[in-house]
N, C-alpha and C. Protein backbone atom coordinates (compact mmCIF):
# COMPACT_ATOMS: atom_id res chain seq x y z
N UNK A 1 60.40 108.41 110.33
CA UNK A 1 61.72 109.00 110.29
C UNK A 1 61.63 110.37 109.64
N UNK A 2 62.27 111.33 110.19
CA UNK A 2 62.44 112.55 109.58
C UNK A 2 63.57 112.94 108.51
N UNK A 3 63.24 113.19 107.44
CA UNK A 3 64.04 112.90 105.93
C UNK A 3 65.24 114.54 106.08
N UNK A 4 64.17 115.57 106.96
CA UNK A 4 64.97 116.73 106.74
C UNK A 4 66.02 116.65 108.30
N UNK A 5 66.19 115.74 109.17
CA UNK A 5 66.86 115.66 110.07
C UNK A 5 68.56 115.04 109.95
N UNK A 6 68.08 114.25 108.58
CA UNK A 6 69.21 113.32 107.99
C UNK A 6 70.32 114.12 107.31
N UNK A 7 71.53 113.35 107.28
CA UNK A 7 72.91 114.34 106.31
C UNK A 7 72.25 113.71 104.81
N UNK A 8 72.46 114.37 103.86
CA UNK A 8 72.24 113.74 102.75
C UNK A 8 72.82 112.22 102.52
N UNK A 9 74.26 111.97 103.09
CA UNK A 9 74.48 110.67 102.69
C UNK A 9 73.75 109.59 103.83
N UNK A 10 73.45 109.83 104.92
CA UNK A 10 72.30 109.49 105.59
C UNK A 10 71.02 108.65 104.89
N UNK A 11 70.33 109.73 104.05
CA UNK A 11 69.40 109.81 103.89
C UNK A 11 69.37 108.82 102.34
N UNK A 12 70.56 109.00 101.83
CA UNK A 12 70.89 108.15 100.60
C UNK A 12 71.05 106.83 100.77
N UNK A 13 71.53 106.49 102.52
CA UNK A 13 72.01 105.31 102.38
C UNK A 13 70.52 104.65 103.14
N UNK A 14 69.78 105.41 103.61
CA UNK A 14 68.46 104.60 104.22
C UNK A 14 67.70 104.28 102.65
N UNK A 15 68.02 104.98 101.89
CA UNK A 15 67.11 104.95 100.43
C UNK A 15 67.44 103.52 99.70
N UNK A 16 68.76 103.50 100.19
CA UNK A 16 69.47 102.45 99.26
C UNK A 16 69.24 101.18 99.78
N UNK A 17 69.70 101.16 101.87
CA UNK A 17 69.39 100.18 102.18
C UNK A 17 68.13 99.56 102.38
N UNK A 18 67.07 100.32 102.13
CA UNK A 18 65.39 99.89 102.42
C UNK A 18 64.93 99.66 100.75
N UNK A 19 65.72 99.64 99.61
CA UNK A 19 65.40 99.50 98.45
C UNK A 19 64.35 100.46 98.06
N UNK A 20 64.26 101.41 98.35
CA UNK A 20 63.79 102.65 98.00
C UNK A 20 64.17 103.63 97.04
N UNK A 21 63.49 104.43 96.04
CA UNK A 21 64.53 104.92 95.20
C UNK A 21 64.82 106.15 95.53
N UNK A 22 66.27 106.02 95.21
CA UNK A 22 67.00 107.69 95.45
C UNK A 22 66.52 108.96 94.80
N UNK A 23 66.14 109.83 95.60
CA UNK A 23 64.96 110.71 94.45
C UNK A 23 66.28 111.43 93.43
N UNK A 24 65.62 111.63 91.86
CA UNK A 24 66.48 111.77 90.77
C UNK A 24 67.34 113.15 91.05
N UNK A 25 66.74 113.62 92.28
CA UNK A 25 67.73 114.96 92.57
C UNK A 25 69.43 114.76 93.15
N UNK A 26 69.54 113.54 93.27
CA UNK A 26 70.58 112.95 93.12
C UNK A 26 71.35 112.25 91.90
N UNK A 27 70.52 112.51 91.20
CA UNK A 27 71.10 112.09 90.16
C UNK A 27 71.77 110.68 90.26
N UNK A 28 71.22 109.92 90.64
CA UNK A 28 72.06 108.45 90.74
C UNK A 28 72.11 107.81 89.41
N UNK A 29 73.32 107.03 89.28
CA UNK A 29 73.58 106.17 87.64
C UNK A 29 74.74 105.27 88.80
N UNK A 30 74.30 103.88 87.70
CA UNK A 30 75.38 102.88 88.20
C UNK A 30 76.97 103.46 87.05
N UNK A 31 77.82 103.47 87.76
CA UNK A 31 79.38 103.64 86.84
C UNK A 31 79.70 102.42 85.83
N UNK A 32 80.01 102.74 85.04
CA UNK A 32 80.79 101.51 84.05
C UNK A 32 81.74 102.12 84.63
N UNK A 33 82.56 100.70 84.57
CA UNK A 33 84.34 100.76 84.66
C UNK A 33 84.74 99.74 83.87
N UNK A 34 85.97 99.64 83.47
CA UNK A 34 86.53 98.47 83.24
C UNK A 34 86.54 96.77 83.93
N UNK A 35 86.61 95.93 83.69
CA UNK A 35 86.76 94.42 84.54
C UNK A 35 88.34 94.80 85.29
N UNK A 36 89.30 95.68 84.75
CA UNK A 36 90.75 95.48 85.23
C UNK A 36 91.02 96.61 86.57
N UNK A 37 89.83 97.58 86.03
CA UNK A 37 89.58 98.95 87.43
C UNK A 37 88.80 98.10 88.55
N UNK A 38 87.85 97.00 88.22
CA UNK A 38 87.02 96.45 89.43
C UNK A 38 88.01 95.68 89.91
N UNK A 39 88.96 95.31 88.94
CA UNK A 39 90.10 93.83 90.00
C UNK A 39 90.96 94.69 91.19
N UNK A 40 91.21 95.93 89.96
CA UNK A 40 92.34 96.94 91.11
C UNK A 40 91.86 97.40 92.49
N UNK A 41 90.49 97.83 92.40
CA UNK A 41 89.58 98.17 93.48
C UNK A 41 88.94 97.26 94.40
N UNK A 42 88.79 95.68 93.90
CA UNK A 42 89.05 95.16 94.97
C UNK A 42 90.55 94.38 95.73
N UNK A 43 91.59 94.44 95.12
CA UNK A 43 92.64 94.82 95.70
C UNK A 43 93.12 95.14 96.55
N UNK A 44 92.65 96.83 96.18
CA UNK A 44 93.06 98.09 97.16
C UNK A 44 92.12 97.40 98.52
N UNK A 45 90.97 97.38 98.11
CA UNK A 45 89.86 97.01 99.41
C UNK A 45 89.88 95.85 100.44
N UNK A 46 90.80 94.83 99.33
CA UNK A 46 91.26 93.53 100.53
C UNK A 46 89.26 92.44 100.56
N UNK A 47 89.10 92.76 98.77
CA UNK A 47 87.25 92.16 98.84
C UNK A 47 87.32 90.87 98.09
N UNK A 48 86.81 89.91 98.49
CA UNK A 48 86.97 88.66 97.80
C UNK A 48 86.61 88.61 96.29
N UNK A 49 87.86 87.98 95.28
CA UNK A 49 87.58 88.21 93.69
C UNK A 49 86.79 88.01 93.13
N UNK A 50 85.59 86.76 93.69
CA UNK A 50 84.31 86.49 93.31
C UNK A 50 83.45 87.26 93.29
N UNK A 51 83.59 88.54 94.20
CA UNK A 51 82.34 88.90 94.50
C UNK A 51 82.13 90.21 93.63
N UNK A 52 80.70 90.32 92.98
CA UNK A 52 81.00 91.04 91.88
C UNK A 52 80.30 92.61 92.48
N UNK A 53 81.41 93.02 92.29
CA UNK A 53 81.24 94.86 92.72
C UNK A 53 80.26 95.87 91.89
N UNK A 54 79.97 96.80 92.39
CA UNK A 54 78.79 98.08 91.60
C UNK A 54 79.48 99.05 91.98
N UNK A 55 79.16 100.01 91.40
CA UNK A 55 79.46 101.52 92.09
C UNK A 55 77.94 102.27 91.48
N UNK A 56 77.59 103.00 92.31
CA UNK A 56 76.48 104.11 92.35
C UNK A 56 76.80 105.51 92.26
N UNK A 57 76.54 105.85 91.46
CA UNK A 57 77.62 107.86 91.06
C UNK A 57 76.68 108.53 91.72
N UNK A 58 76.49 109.34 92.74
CA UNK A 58 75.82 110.35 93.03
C UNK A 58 76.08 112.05 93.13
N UNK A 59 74.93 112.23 93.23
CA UNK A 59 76.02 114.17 92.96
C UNK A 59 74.31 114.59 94.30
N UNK A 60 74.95 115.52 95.16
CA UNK A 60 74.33 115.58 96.24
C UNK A 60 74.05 117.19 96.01
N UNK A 61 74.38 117.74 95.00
CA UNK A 61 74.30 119.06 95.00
C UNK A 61 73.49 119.31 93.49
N UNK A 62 72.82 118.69 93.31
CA UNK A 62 72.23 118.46 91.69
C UNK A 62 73.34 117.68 90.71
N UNK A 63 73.40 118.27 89.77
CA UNK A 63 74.54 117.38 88.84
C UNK A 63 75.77 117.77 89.31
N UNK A 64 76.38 118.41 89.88
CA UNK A 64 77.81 118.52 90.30
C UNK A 64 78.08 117.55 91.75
N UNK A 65 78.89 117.46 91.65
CA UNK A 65 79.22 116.26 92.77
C UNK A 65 80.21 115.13 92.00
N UNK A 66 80.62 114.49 93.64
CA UNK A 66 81.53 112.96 92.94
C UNK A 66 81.48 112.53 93.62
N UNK A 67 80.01 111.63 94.19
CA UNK A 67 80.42 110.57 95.20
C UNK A 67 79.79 109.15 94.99
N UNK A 68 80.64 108.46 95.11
CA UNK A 68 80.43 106.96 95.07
C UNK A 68 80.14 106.19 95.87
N UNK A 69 79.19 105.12 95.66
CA UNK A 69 79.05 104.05 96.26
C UNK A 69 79.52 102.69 95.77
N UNK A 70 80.25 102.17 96.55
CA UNK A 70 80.36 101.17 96.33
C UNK A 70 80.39 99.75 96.95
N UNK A 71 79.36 98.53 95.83
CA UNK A 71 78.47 97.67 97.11
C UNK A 71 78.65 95.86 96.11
N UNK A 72 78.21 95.04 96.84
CA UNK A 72 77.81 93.99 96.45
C UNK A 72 76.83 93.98 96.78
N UNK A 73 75.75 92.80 95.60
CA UNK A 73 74.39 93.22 95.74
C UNK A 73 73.93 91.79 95.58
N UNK A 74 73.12 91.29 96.64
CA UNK A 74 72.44 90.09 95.92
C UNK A 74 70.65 90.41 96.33
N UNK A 75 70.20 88.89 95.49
CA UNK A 75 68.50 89.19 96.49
C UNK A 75 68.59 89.25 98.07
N UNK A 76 69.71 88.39 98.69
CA UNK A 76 69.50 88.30 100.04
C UNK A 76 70.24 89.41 100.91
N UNK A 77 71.13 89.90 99.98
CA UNK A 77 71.69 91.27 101.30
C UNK A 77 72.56 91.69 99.97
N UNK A 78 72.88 93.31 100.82
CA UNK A 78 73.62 94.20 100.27
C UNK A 78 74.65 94.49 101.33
N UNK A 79 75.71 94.76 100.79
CA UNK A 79 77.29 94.47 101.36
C UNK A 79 77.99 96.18 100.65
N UNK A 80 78.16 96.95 101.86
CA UNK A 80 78.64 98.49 101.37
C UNK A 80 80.16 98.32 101.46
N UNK A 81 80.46 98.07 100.57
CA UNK A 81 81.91 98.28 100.63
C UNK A 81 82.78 99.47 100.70
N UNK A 82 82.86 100.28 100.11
CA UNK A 82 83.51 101.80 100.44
C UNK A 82 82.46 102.89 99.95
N UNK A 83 82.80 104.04 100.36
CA UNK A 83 82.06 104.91 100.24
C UNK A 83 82.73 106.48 100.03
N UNK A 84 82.98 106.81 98.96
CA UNK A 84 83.82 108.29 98.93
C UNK A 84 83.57 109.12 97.30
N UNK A 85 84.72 109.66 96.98
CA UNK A 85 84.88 110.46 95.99
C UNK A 85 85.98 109.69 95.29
N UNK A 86 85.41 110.47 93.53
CA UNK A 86 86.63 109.60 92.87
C UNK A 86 87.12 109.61 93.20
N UNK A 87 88.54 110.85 93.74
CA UNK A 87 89.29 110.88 94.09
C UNK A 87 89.70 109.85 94.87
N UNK A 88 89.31 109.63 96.52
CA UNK A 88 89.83 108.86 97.32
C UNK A 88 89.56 107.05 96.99
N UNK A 89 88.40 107.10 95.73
CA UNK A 89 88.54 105.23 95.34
C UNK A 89 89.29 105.10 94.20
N UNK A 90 89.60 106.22 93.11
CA UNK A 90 90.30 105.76 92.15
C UNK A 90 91.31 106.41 92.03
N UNK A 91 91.81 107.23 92.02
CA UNK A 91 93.18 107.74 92.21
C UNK A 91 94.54 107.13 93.00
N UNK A 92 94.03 106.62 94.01
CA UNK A 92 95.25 106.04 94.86
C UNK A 92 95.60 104.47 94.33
N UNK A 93 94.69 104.85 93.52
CA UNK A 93 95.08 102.53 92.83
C UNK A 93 96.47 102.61 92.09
């Protein structure tokens, strides 16, 4: 596969889904949130209450950026649940 053919979030999400690591020029960190921001967000999302949510902070431009991932994660599969900017996952709650 050609890495420079890919959009960056492309190329983030083959990283993520092949368990590969996101090179640190992304700056990836998992988000803390609150237990009462993860209930609201799956809510908004319509995601079953059991299932326990992550978010992934990335910045695609070195450290500036705001984009999120957000996934359920087990050993047997990963489940992408939304994918945007603060803005469009936490603001509208």
């Amino acid at each position: 596969m050609e890495n420079n053919t890919l959009s960056a979030w492309d190329y983030v999400l083959v990283c993520f889904f092949e368990r590969r690591p996101i090179p640190e020029y992304f700056y990836p960190h998992e988000l803390k949130i609150s237990n009462k921001l993860k209930q609201q967000i799956k809510k908004r999302l319509g995601i079953h209450q059991n299932m326990t949510i992550k978010i992934l902070e990335l910045h695609f431009d070195g450290h500036n950026g705001d984009h999120l991932l957000v996934y359920h994660d087990t050993p047997a599969i990963t489940t992408m649940i939304a994918i945007g900017t603060h803005h469009t996952i936490f603001d509208q709650l």
